[in-house]
Protein backbone atom coordinates (compact mmCIF):
# COMPACT_ATOMS: atom_id res chain seq x y z
CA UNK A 1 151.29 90.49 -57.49
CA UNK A 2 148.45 90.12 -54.49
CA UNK A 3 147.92 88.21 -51.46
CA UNK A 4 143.88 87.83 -52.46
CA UNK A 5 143.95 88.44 -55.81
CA UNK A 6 145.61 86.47 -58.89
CA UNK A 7 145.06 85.43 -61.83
CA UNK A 8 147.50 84.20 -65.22
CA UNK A 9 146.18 87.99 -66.31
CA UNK A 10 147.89 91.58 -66.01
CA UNK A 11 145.41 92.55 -63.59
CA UNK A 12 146.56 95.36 -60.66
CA UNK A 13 146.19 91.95 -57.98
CA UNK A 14 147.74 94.28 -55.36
CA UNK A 15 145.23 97.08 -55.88
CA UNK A 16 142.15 94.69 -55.67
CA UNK A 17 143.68 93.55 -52.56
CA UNK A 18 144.08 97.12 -50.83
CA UNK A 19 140.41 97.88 -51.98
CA UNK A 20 138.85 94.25 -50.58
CA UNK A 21 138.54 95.83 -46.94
CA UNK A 22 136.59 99.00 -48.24
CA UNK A 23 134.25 96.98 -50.92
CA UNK A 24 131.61 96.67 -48.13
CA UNK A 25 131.98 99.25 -46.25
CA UNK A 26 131.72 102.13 -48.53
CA UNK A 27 130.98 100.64 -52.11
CA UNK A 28 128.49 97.77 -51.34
CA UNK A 29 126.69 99.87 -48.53
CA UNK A 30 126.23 102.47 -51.14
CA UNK A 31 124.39 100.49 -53.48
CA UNK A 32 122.00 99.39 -51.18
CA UNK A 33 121.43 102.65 -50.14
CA UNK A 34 120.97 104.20 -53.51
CA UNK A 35 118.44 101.07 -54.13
CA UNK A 36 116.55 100.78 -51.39
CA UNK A 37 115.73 104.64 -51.81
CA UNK A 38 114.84 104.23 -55.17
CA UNK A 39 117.53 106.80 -56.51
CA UNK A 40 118.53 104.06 -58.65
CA UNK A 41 115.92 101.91 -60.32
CA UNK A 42 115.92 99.03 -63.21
CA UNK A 43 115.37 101.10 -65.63
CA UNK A 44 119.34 102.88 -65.01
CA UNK A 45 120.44 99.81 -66.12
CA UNK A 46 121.22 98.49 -69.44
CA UNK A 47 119.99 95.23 -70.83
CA UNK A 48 122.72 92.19 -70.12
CA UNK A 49 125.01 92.63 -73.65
CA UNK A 50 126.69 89.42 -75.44
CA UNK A 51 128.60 88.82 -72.82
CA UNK A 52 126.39 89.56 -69.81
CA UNK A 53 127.55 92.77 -68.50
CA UNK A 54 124.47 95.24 -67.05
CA UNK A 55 125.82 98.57 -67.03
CA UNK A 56 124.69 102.16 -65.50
CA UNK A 57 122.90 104.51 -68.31
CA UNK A 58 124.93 107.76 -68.37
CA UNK A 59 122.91 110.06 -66.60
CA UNK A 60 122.37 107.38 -63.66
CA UNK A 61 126.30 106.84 -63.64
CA UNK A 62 126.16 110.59 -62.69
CA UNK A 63 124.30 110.35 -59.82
CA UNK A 64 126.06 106.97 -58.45
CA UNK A 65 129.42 108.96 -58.68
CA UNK A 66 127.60 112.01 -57.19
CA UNK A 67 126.77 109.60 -54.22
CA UNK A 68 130.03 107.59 -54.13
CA UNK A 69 132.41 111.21 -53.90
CA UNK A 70 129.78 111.92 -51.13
CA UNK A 71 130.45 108.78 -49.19
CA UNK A 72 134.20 108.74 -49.88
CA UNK A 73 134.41 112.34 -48.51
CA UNK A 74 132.23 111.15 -45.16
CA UNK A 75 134.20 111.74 -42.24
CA UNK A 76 134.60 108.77 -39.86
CA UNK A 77 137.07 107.82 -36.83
CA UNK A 78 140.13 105.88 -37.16
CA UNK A 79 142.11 104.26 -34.34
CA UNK A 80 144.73 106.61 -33.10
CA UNK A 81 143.43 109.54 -34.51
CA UNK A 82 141.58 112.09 -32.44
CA UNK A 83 139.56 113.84 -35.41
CA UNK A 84 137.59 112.26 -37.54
CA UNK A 85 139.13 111.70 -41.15
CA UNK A 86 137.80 111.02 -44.68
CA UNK A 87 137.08 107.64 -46.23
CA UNK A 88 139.81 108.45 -48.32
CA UNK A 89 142.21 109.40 -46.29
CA UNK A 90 141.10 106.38 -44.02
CA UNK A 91 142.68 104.03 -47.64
CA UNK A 92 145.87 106.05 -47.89
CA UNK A 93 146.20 105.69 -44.16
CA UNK A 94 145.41 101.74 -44.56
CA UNK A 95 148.15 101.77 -47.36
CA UNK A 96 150.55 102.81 -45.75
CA UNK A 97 150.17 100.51 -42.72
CA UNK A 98 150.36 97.54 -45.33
CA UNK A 99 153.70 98.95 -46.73
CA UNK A 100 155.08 99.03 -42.95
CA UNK A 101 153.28 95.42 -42.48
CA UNK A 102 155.76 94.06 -45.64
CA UNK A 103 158.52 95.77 -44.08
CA UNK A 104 157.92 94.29 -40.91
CA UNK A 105 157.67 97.11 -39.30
CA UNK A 106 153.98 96.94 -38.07
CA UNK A 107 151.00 94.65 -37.98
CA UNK A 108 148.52 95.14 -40.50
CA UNK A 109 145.29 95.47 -38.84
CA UNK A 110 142.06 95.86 -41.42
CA UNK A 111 139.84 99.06 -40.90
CA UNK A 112 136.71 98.14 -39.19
CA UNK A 113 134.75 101.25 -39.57
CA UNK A 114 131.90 101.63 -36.86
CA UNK A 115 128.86 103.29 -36.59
């Protein structure tokens, strides 16, 4: 079950969901990064298979996940918190707040994470 997210398919719906607000953020801004600095380049990728899908080689795979425990581990501020706190524990934090928001307990307001 999602509120974004569905599909006829067992798919996590809920997960994708609680992800959505972090996709750009952290994930997309990433890839760009690793592009634009050439620490990726075409030849990491695989050809498009029978079905279309262009993977990461191995060893580039490596250094994405390298790059994306990096970022996720990047401290940044979050609104009533005085010290900065991880990316990750910025999602657990933002998980939470949507459990309160189905209780009713709270208003979910997204993460906007600033510069």
């Amino acid at each position: 079950m999602g509120n974004l997210h569905r599909s006829d398919r067992k798919e996590p719906h809920l997960a994708f969901d609680l992800m959505e607000e972090f996709r750009s953020p952290i994930v997309d801004s990433l890839v760009m990064w690793l592009l634009n600095k050439k620490v990726l380049r075409p030849t990491d990728f695989t050809f498009p298979n029978a079905e279309g899908g262009v993977y990461l080689e191995s060893a580039a795979r490596r250094v994405f996940l390298k790059h994306f425990e990096d970022r996720i581990s990047e401290a940044v501020s979050y609104p009533g918190l005085a010290d900065p706190v991880s990316c990750r524990r910025v999602i657990q934090l933002q998980v939470q707040l949507y459990k309160r928001c189905l209780k009713g307990e709270a208003r979910y307001e997204p993460f906007l994470r600033s510069v």
